[in-house]
Protein backbone atom coordinates (compact mmCIF):
# COMPACT_ATOMS: atom_id res chain seq x y z
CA UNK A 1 -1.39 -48.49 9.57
CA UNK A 2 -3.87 -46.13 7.34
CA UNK A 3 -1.54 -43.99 5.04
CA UNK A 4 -4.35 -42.83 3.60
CA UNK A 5 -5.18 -40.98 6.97
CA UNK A 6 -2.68 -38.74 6.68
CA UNK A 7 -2.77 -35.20 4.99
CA UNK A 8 -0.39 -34.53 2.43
CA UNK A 9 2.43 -32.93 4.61
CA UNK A 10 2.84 -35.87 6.69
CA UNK A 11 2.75 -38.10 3.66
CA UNK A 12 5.45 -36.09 2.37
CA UNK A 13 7.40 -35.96 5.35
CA UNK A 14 7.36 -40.02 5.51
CA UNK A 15 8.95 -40.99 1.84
CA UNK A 16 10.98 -38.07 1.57
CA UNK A 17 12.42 -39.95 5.10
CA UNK A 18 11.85 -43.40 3.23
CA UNK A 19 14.11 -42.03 -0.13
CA UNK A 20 16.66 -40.88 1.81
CA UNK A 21 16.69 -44.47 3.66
CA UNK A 22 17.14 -46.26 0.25
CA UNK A 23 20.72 -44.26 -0.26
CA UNK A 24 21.98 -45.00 -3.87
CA UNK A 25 18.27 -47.47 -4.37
CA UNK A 26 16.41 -44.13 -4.51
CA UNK A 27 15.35 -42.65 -7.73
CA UNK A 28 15.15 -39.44 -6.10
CA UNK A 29 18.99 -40.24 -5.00
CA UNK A 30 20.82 -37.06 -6.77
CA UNK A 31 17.60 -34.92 -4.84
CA UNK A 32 18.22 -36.12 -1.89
CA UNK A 33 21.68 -35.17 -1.99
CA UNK A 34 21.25 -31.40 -2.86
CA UNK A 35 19.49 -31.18 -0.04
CA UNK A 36 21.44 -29.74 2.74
CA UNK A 37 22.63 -32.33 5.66
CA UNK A 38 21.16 -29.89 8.44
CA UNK A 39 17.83 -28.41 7.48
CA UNK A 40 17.60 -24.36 7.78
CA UNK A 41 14.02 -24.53 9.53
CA UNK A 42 14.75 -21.98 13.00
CA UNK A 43 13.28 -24.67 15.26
CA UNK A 44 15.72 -27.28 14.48
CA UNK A 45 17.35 -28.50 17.81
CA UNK A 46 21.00 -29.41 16.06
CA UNK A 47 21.42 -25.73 15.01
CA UNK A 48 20.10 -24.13 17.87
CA UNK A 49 23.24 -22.24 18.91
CA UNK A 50 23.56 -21.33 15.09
CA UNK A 51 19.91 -19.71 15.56
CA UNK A 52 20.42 -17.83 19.04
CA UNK A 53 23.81 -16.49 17.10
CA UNK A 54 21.32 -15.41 14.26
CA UNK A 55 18.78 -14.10 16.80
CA UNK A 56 21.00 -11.83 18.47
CA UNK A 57 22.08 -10.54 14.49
CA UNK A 58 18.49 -9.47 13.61
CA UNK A 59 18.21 -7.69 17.08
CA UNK A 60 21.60 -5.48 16.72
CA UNK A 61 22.38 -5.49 13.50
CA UNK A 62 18.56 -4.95 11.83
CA UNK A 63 17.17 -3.25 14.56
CA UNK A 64 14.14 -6.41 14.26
CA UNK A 65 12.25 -6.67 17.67
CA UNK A 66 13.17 -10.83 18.21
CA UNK A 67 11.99 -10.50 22.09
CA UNK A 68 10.01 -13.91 23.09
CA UNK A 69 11.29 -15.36 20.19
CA UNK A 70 13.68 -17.71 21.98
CA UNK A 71 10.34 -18.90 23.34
CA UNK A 72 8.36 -19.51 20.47
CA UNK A 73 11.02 -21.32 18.51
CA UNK A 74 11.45 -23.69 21.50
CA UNK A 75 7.63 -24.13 21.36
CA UNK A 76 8.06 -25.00 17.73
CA UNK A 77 10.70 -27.64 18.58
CA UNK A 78 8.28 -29.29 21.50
CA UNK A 79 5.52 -28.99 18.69
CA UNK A 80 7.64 -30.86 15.66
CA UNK A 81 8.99 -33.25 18.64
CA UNK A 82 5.19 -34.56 19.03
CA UNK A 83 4.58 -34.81 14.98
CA UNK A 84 8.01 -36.56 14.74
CA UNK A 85 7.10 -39.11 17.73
CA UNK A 86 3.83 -39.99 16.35
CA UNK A 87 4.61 -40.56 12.88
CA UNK A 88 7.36 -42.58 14.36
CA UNK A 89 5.03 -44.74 16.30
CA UNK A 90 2.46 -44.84 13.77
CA UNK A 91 4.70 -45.66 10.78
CA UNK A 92 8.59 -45.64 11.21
CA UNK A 93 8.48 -49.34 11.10
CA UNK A 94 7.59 -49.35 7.30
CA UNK A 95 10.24 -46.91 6.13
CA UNK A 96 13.88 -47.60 5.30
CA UNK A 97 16.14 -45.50 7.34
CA UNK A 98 19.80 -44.75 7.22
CA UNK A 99 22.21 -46.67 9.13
CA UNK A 100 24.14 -44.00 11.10
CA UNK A 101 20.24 -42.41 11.84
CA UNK A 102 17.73 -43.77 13.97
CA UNK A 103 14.17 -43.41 12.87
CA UNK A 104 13.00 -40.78 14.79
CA UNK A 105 15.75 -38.54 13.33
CA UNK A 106 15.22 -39.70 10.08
CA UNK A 107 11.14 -38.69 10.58
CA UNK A 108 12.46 -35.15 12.18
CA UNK A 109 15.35 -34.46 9.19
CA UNK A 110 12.27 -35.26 6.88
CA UNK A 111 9.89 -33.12 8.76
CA UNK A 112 12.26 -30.15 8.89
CA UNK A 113 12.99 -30.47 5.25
CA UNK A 114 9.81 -29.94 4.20
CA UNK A 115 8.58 -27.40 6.47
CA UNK A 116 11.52 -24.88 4.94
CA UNK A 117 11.39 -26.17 0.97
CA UNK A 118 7.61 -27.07 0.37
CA UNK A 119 5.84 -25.59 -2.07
CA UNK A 120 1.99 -25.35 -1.66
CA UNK A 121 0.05 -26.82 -5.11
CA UNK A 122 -3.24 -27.86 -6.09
CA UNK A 123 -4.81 -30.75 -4.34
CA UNK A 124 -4.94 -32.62 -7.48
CA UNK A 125 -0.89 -33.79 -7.22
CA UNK A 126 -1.18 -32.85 -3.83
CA UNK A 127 -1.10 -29.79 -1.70
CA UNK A 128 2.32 -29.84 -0.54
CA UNK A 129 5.39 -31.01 -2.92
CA UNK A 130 8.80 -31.14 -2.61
CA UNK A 131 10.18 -29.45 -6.14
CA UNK A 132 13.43 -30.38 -7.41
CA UNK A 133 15.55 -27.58 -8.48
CA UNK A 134 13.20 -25.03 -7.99
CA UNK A 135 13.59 -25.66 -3.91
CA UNK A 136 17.01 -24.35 -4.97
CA UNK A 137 15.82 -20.57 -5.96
CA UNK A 138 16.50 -17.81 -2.97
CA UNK A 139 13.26 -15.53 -2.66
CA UNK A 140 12.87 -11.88 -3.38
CA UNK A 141 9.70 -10.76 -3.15
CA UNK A 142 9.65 -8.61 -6.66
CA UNK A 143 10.45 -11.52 -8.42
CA UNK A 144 7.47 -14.10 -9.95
CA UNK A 145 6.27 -16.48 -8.21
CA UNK A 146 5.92 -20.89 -8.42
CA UNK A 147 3.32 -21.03 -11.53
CA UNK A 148 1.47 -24.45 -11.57
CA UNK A 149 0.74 -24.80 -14.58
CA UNK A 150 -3.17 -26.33 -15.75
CA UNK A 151 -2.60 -28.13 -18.91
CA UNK A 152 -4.80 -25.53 -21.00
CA UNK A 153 -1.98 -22.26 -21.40
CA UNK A 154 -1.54 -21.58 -24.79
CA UNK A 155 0.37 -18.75 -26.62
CA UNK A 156 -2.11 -17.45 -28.83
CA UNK A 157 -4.24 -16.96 -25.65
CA UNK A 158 -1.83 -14.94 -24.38
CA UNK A 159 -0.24 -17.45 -21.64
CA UNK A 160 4.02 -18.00 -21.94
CA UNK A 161 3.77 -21.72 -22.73
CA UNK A 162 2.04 -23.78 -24.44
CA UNK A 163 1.35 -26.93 -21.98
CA UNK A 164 0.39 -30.37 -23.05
CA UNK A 165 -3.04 -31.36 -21.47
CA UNK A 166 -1.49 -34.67 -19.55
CA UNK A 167 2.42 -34.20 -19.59
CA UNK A 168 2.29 -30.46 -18.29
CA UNK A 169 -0.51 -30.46 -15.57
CA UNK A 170 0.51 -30.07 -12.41
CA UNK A 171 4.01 -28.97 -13.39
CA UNK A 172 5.59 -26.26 -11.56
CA UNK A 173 7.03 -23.49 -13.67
CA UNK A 174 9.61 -20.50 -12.41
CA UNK A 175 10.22 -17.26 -14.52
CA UNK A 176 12.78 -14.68 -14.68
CA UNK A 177 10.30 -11.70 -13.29
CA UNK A 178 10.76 -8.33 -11.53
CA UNK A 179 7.52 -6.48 -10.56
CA UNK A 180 5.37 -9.03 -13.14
CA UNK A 181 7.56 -7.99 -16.01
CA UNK A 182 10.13 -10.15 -17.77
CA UNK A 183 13.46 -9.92 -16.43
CA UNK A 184 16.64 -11.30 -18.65
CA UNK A 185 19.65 -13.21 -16.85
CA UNK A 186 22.87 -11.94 -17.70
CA UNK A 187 25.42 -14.57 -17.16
CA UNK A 188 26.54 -15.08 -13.68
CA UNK A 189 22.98 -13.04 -11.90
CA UNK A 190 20.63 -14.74 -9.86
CA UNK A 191 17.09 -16.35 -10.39
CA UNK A 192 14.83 -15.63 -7.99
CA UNK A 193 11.33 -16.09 -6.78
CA UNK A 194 8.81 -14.73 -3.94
CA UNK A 195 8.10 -17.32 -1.97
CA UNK A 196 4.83 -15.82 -2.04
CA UNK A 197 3.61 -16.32 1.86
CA UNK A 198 1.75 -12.84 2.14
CA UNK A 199 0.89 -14.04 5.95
CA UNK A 200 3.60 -14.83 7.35
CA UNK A 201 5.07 -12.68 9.80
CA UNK A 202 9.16 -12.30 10.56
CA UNK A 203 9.18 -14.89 13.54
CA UNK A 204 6.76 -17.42 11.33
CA UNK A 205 9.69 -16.59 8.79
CA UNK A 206 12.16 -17.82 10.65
CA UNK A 207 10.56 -20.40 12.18
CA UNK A 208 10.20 -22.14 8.93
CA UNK A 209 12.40 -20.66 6.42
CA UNK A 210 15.67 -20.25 9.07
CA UNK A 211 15.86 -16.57 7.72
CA UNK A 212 13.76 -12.97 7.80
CA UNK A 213 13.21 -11.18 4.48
CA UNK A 214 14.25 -7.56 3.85
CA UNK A 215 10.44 -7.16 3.54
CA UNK A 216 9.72 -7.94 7.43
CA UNK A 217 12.50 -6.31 8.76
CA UNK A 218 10.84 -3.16 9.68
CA UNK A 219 7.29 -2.42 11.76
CA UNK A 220 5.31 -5.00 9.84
CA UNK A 221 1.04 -5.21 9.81
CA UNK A 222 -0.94 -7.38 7.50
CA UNK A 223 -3.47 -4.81 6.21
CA UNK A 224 -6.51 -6.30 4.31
CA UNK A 225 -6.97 -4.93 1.02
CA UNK A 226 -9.45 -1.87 1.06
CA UNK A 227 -10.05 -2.29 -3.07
CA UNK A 228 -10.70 -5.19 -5.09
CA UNK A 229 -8.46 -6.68 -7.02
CA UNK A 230 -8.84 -6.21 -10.78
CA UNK A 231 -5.98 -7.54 -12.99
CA UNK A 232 -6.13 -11.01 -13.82
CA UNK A 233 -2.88 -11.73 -15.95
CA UNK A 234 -1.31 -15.09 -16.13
CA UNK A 235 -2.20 -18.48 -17.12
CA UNK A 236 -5.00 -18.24 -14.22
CA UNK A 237 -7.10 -15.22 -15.60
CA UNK A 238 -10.72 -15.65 -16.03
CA UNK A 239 -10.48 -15.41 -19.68
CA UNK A 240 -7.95 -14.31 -21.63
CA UNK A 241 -8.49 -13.53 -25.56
CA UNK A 242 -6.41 -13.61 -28.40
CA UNK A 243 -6.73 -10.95 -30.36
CA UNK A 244 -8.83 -12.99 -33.25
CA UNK A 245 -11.02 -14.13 -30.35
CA UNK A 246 -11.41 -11.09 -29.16
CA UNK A 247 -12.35 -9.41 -31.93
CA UNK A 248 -14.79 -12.09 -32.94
CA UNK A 249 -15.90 -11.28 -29.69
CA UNK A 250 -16.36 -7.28 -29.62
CA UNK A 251 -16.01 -6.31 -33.05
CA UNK A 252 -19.76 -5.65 -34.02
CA UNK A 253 -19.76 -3.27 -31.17
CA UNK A 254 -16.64 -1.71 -31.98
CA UNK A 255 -17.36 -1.31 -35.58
CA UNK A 256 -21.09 0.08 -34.16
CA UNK A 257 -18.87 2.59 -32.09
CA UNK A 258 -16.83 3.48 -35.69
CA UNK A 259 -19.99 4.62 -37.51
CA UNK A 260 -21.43 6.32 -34.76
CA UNK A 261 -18.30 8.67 -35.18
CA UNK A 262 -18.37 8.86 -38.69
CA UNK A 263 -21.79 10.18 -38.65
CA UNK A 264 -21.01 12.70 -35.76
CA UNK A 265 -18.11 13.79 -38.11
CA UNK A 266 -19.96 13.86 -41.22
């Protein structure tokens, strides 16, 4: 079979399967571990009654419209069943599976894993990773979000890190942020980070995710920005000067702009 035909979700789906196969062999052993024995995506058919439980919460307790959503997350099941089966057929003889598992439920666990914990990344490392530890932080959606980091942040250019070309590219970096401003731990509180998944609505929430945000539980509507955007902080701005750079940069104007008032004044 062509591995290489695959995207990178499917891919990702097969060795995090394959690791979990190897048991104590793995490298990734103490990863697959943390990872929780029944994955929290909503379509999963072993925690079904756990999710019509959870439907009926968001309807009475929230006040969240949930109606047809029964439906949808059974279309979601039928839809994984069919990724699951092929990748079965296609592949499941070249993985390593548990013994207490069969390989199809190996391929689903694997499937429903990373369909809640991905985290989207450039294509470079791939587009879809599995990040240990930081699959771990809850979401709130005033907190920073999963910074990939190029190689090229420095300090003096105004970036938080400075990153090492090679070692650092591609690495995956969470902060301690609250509306984009730095936000110390105290012992004992929380890190946490928006998941950052502007389109989703509250049933593509919890179809994936196993939970609704405080965010979607009222009326929700994706409006398009009217304005464009204009701040460009963070390791992925344009350009961003330091303030020697700068000022090698704009100083003769500046300086222009000086004399110009001097002579008004004078």
């Amino acid at each position: 079979s062509n591995f290489n035909a695959l995207d990178d979700a499917a891919l990702l789906v097969l060795l995090l399967a394959h690791e979990r196969g190897l048991g104590r062999y793995s490298r990734w052993y103490p990863y697959i571990l943390s990872l929780p024995h029944e994955p929290s995506c909503g379509y999963s058919r072993n925690t079904r009654p756990h999710t019509l439980d959870a439907l009926e919460a968001l309807r009475h307790e929230l006040g969240i419209d949930v109606e047809g959503w029964s439906a949808e997350l059974v279309k979601a099941s039928l839809y994984a069943d069919r990724i699951a089966n092929g990748l079965n057929s296609d592949y499941g003889q070249y993985i390593q599976t548990p013994e207490d598992v069969s390989t199809l439920d190996n391929i689903k666990w694997g499937l429903c894993q990373v369909a809640s914990r991905a985290t989207a990344g450039n294509d470079e490392y791939g587009s879809l990773r599995m990040v240990p530890v930081a699959d771990l932080v809850n979401h709130d959606v005033n907190g920073g979000g999963f910074t990939e980091l190029t190689g090229k942040e420095r300090i003096q250019k105004g970036d938080f890190v400075d990153a090492l070309d090679e070692d650092d590219k591609g690495t995956f970096v969470v902060r301690s942020l609250k509306h984009g401003r730095r936000r110390p731990l105290r012992k004992g509180q929380e890190l946490m980070v928006n998941y950052n998944v502007p389109l989703y609505t509250p049933l593509d929430w919890f179809i994936s995710l196993g939970f609704v945000p405080p965010e979607r539980w009222g009326p929700w509507e994706k409006v398009d920005p009217v304005l464009p955007r204009v701040r460009r902080d963070g390791p992925f701005a344009e350009e961003v000067l330091s303030a020697k750079e700068r000022w090698e940069k704009e100083g003769s104007s500046i300086l222009e702009k000086i004399r110009e008032t001097e002579s008004t004044w004078q």
